[in-house]
PDB file of N, CA and C in Angstrom:
ATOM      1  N   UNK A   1       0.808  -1.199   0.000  1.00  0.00           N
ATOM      2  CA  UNK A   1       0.000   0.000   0.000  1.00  0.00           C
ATOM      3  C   UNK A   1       0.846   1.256   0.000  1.00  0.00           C
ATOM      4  N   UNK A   2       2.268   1.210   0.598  1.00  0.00           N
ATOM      5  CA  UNK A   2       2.673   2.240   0.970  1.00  0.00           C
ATOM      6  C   UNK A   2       3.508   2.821  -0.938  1.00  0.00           C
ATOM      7  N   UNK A   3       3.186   2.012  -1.891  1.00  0.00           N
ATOM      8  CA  UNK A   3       3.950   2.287  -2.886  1.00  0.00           C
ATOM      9  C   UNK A   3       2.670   3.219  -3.648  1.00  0.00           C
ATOM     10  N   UNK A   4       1.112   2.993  -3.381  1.00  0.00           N
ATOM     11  CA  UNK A   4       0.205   3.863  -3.646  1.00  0.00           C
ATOM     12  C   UNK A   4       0.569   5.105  -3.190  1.00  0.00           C
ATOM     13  N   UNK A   5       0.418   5.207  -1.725  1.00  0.00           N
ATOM     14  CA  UNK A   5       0.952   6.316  -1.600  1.00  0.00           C
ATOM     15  C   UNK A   5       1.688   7.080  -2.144  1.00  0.00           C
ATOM     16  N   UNK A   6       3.113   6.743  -2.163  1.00  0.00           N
ATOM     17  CA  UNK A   6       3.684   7.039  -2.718  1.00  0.00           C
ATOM     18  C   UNK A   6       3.779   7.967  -3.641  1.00  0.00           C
ATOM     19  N   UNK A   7       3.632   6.837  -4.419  1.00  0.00           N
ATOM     20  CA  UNK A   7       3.236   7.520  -6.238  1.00  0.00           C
ATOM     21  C   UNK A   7       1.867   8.313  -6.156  1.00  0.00           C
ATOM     22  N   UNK A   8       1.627   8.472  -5.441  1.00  0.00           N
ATOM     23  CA  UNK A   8      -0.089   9.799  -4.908  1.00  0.00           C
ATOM     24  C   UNK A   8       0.700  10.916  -4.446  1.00  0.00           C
ATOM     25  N   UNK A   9       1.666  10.771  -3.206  1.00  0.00           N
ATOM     26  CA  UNK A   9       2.055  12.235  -3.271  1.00  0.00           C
ATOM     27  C   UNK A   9       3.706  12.443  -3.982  1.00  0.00           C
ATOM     28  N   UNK A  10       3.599  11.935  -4.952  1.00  0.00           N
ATOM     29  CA  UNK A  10       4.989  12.185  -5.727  1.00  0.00           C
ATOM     30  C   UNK A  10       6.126  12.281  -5.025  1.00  0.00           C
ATOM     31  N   UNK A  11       6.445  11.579  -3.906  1.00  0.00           N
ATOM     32  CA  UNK A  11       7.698  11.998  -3.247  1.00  0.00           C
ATOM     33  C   UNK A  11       7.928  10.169  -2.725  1.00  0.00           C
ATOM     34  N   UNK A  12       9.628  10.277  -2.789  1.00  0.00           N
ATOM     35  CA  UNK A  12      10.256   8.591  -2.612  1.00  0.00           C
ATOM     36  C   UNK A  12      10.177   7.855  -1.691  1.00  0.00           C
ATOM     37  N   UNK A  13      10.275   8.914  -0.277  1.00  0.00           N
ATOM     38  CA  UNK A  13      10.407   8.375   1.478  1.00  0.00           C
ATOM     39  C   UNK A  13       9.175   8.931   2.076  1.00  0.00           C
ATOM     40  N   UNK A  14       8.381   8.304   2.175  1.00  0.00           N
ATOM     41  CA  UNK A  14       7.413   8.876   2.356  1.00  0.00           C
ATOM     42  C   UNK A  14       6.608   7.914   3.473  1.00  0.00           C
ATOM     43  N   UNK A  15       5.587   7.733   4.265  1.00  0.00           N
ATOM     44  CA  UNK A  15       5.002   7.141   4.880  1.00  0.00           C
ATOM     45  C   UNK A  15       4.012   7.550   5.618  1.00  0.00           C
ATOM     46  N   UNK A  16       2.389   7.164   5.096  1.00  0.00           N
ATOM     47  CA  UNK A  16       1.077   7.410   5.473  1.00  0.00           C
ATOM     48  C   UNK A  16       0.659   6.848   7.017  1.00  0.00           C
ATOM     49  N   UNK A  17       0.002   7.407   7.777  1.00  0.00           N
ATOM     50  CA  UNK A  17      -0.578   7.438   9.113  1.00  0.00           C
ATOM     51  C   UNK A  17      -2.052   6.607   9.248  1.00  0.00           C
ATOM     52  N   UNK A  18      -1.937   5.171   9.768  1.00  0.00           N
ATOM     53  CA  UNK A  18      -2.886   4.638   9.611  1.00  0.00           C
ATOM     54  C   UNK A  18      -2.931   4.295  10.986  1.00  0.00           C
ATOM     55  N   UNK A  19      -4.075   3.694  11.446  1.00  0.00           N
ATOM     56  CA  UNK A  19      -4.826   3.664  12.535  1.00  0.00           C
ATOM     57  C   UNK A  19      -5.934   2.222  12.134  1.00  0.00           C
ATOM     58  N   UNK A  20      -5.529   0.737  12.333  1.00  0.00           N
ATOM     59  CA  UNK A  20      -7.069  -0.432  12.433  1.00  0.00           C
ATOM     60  C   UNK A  20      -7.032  -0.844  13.629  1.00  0.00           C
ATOM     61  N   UNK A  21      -7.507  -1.273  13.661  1.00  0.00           N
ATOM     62  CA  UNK A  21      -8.904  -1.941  15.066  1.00  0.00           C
ATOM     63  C   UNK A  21      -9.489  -3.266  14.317  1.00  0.00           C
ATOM     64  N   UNK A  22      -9.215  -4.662  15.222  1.00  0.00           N
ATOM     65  CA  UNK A  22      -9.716  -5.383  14.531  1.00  0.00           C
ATOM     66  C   UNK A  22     -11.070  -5.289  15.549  1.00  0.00           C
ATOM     67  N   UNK A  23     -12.468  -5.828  14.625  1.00  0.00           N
ATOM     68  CA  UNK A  23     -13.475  -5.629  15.782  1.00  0.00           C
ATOM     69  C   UNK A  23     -14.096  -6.826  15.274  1.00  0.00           C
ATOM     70  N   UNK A  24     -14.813  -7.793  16.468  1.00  0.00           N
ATOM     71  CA  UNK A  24     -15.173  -9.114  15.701  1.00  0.00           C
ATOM     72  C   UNK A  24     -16.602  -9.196  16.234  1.00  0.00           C
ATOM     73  N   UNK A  25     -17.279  -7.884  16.295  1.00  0.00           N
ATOM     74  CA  UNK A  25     -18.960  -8.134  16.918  1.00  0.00           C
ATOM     75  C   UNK A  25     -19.611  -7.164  15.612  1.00  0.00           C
ATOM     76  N   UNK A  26     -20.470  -6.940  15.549  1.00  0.00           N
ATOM     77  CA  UNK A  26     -21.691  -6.237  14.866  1.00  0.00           C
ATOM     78  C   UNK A  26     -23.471  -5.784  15.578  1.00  0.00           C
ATOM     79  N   UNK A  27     -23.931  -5.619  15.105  1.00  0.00           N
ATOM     80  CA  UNK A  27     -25.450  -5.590  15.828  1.00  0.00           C
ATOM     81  C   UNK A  27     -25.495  -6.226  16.761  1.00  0.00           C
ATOM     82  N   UNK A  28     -25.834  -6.214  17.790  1.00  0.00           N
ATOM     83  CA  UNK A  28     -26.672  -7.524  18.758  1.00  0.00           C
ATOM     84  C   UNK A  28     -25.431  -8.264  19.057  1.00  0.00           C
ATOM     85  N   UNK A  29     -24.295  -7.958  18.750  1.00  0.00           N
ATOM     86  CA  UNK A  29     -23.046  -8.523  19.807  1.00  0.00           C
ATOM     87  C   UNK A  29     -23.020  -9.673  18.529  1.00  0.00           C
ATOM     88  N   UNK A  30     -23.424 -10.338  17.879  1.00  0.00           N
ATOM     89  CA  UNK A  30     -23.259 -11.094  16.915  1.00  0.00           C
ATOM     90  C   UNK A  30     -22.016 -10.697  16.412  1.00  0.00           C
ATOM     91  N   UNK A  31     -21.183 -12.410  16.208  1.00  0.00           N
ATOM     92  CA  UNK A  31     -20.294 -12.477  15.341  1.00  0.00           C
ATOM     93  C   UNK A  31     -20.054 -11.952  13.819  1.00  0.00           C
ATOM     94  N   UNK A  32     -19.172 -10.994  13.869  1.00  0.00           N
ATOM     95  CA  UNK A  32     -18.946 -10.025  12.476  1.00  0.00           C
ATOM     96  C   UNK A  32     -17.658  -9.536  12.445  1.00  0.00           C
ATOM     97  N   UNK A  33     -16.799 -10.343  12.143  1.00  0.00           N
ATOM     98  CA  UNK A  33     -15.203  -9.817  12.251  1.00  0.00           C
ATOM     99  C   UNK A  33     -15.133  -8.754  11.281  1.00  0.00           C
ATOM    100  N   UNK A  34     -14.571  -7.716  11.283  1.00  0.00           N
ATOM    101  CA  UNK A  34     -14.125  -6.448  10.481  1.00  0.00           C
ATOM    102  C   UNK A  34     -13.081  -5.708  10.577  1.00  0.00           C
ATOM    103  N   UNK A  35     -12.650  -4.858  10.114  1.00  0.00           N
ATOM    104  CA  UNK A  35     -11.377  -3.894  10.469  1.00  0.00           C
ATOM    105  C   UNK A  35     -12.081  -2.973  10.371  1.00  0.00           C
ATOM    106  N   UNK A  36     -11.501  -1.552  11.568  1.00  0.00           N
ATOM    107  CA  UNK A  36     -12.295  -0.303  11.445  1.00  0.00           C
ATOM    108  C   UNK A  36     -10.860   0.555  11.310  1.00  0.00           C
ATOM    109  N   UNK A  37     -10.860   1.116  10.583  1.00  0.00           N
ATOM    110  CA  UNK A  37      -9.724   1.825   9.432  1.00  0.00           C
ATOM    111  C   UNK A  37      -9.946   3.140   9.615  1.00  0.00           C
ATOM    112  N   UNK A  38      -8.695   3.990  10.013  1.00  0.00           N
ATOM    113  CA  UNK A  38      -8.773   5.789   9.822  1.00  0.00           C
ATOM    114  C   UNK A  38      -7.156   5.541   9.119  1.00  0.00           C
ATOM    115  N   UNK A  39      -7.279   6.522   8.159  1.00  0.00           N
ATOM    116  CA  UNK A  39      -5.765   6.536   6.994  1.00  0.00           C
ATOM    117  C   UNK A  39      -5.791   7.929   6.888  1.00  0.00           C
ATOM    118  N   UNK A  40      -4.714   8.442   6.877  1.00  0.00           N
ATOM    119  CA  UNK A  40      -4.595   9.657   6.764  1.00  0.00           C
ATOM    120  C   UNK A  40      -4.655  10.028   5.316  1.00  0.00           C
ATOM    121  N   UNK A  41      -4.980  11.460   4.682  1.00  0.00           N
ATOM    122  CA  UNK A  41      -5.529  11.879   3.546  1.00  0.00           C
ATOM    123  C   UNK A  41      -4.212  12.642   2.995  1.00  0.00           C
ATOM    124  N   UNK A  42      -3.022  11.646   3.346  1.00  0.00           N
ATOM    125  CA  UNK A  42      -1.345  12.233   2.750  1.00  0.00           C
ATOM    126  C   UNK A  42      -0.800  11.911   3.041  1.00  0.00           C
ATOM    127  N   UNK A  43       0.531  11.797   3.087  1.00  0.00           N
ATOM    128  CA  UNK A  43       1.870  11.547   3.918  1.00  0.00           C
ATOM    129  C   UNK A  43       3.057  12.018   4.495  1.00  0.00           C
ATOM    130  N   UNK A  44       3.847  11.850   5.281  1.00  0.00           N
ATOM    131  CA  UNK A  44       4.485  12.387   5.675  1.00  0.00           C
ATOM    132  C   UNK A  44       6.215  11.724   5.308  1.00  0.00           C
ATOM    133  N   UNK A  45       6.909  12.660   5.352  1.00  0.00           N
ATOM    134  CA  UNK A  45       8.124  12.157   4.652  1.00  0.00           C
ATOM    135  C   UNK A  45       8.914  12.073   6.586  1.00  0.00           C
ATOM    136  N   UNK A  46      10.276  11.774   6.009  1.00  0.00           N
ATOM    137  CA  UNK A  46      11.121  11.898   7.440  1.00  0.00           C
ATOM    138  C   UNK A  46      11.789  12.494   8.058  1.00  0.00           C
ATOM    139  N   UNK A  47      11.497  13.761   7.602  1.00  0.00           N
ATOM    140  CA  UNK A  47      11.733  14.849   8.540  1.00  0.00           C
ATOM    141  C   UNK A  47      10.012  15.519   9.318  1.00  0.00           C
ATOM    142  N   UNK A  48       9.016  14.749   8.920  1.00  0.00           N
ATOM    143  CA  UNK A  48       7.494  14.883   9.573  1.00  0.00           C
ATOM    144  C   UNK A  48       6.981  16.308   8.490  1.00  0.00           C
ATOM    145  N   UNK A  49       7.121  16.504   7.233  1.00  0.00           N
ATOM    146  CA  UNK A  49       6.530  17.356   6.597  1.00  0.00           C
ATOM    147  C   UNK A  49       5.562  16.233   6.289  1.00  0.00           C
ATOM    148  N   UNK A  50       4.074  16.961   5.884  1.00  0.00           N
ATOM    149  CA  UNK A  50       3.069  16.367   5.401  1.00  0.00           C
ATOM    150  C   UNK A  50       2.841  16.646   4.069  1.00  0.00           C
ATOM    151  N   UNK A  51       2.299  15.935   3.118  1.00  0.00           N
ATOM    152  CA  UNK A  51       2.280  16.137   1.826  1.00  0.00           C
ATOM    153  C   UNK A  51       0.927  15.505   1.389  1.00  0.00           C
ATOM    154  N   UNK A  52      -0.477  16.196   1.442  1.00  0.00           N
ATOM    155  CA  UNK A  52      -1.255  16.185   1.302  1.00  0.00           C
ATOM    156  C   UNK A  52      -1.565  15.538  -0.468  1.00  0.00           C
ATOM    157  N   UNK A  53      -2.391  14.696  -0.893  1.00  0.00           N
ATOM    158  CA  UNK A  53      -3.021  13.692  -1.763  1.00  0.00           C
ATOM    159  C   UNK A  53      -3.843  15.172  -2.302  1.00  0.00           C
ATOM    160  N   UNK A  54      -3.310  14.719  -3.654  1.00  0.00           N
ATOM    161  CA  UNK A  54      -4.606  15.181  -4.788  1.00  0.00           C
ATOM    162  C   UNK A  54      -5.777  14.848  -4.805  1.00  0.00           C
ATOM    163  N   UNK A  55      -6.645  15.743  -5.089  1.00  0.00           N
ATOM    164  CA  UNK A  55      -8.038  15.366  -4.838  1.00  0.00           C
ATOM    165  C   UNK A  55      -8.819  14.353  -5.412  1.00  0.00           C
ATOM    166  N   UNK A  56      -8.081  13.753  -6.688  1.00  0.00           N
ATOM    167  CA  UNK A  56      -8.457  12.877  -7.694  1.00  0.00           C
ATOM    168  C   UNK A  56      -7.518  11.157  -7.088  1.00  0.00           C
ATOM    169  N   UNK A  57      -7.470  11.352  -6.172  1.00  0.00           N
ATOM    170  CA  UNK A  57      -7.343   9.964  -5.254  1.00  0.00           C
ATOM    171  C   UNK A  57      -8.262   8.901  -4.945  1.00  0.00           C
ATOM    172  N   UNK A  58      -8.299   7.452  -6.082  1.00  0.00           N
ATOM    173  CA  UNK A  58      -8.551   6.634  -6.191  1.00  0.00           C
ATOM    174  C   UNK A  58      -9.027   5.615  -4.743  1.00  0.00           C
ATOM    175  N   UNK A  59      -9.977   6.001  -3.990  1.00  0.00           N
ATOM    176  CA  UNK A  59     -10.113   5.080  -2.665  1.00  0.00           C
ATOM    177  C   UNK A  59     -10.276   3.400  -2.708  1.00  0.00           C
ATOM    178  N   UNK A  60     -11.567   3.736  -4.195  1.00  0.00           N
ATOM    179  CA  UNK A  60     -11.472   2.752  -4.281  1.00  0.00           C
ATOM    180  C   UNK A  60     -10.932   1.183  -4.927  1.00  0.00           C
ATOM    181  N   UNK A  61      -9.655   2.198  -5.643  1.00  0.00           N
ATOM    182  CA  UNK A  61      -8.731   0.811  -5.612  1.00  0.00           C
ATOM    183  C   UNK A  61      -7.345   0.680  -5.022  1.00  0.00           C
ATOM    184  N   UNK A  62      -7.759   1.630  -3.784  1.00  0.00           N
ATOM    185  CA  UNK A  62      -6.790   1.698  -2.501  1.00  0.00           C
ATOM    186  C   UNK A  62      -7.374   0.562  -1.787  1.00  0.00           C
ATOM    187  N   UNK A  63      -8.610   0.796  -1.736  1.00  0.00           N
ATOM    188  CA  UNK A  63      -9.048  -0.455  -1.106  1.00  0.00           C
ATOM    189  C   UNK A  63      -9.439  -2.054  -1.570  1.00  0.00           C
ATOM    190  N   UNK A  64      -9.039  -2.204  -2.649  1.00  0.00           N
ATOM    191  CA  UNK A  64      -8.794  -3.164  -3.614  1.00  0.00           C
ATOM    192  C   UNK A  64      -7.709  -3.889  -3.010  1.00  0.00           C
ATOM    193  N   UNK A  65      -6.508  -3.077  -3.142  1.00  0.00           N
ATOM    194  CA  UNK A  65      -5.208  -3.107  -3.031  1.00  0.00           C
ATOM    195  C   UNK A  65      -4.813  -3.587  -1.868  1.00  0.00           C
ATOM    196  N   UNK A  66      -5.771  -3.152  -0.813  1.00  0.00           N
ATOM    197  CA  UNK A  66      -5.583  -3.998   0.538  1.00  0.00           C
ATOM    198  C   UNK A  66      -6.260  -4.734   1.034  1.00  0.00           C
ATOM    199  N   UNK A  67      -6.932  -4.853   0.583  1.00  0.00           N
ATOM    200  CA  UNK A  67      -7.605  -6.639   0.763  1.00  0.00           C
ATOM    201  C   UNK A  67      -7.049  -7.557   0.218  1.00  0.00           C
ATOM    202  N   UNK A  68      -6.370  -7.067  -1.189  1.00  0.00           N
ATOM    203  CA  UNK A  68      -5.605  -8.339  -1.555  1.00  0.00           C
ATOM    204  C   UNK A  68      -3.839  -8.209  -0.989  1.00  0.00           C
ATOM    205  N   UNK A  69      -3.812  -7.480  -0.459  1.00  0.00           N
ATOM    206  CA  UNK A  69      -2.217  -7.800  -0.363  1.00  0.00           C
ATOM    207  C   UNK A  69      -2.477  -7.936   1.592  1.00  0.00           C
ATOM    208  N   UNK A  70      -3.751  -7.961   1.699  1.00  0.00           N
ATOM    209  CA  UNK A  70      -3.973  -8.491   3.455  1.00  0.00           C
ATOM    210  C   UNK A  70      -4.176 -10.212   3.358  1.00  0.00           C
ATOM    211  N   UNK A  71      -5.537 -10.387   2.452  1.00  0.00           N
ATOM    212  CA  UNK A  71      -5.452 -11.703   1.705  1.00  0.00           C
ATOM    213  C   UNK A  71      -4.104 -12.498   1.385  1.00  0.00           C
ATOM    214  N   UNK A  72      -3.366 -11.902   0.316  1.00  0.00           N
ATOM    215  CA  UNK A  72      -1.896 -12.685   0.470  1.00  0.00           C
ATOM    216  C   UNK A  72      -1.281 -12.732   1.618  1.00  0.00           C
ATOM    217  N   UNK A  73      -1.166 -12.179   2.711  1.00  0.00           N
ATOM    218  CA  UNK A  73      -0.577 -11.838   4.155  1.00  0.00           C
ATOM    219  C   UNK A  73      -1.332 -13.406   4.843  1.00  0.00           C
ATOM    220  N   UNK A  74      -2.428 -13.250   4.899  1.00  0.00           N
ATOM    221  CA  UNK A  74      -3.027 -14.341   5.377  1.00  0.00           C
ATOM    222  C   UNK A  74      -2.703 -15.636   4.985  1.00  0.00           C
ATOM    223  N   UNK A  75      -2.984 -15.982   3.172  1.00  0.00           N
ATOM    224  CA  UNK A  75      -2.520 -17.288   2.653  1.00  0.00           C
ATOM    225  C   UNK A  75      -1.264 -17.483   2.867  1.00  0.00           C
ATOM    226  N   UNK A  76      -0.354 -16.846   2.972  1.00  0.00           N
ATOM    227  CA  UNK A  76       1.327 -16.840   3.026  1.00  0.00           C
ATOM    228  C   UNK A  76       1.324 -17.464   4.649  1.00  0.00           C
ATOM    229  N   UNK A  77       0.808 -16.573   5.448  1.00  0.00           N
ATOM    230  CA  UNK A  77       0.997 -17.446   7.117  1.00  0.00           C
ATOM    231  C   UNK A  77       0.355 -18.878   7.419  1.00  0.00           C
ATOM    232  N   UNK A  78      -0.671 -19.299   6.358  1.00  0.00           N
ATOM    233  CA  UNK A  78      -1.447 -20.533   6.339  1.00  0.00           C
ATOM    234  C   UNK A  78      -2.559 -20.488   7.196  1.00  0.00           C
ATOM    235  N   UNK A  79      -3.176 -19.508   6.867  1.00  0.00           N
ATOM    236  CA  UNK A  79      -4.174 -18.722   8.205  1.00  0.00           C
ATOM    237  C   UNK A  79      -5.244 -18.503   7.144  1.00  0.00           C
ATOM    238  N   UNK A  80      -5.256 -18.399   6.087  1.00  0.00           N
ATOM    239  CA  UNK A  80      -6.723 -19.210   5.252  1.00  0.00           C
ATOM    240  C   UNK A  80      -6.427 -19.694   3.828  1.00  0.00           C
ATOM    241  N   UNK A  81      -6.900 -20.505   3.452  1.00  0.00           N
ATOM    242  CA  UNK A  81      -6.959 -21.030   1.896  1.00  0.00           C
ATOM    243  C   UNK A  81      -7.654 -20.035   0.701  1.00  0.00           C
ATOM    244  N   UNK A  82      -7.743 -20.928  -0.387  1.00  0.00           N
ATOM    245  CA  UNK A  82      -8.187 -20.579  -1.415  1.00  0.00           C
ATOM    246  C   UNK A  82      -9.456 -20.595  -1.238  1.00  0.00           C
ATOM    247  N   UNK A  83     -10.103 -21.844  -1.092  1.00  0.00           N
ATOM    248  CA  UNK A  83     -11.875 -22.261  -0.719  1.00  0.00           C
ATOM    249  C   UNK A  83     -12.095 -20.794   0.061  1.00  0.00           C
TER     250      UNK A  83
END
């Protein structure tokens, strides 16, 4: 994910401010595993300047992008299959 970034705010060293929560209830306390996600809307390089995302920032195949490279994270540890 961090190579989206990246190439979003045009700069090499760069690194976005994220914040999940895994939460595994829903309505009525019922079982509903989810992630609750705050990402910051830019990045910051390493000296802590921020470099704010163009407005024409693609969310949703930011979020494409991390489901499948969370998905590979998972199949790689043997922590779920293909089925």
């Amino acid at each position: 994910m961090d190579s989206y970034y990246k190439k979003s705010c045009d700069k090499e060293i760069t690194m976005p401010a994220v914040a999940i929560a895994i939460q595994t209830f829903g309505d009525f306390l019922g079982f509903n595993p989810h992630l609750q996600i705050l990402v910051s809307d830019g990045c910051f390089d390493k000296n802590g300047m921020f470099y704010l995302f163009p407005n024409d920032i693609n969310a949703y195949r930011l979020e494409a992008l991390f489901r499948h490279n969370v998905l590979k994270m998972l199949k790689t540890k043997g922590l779920v299959t293909d089925r």
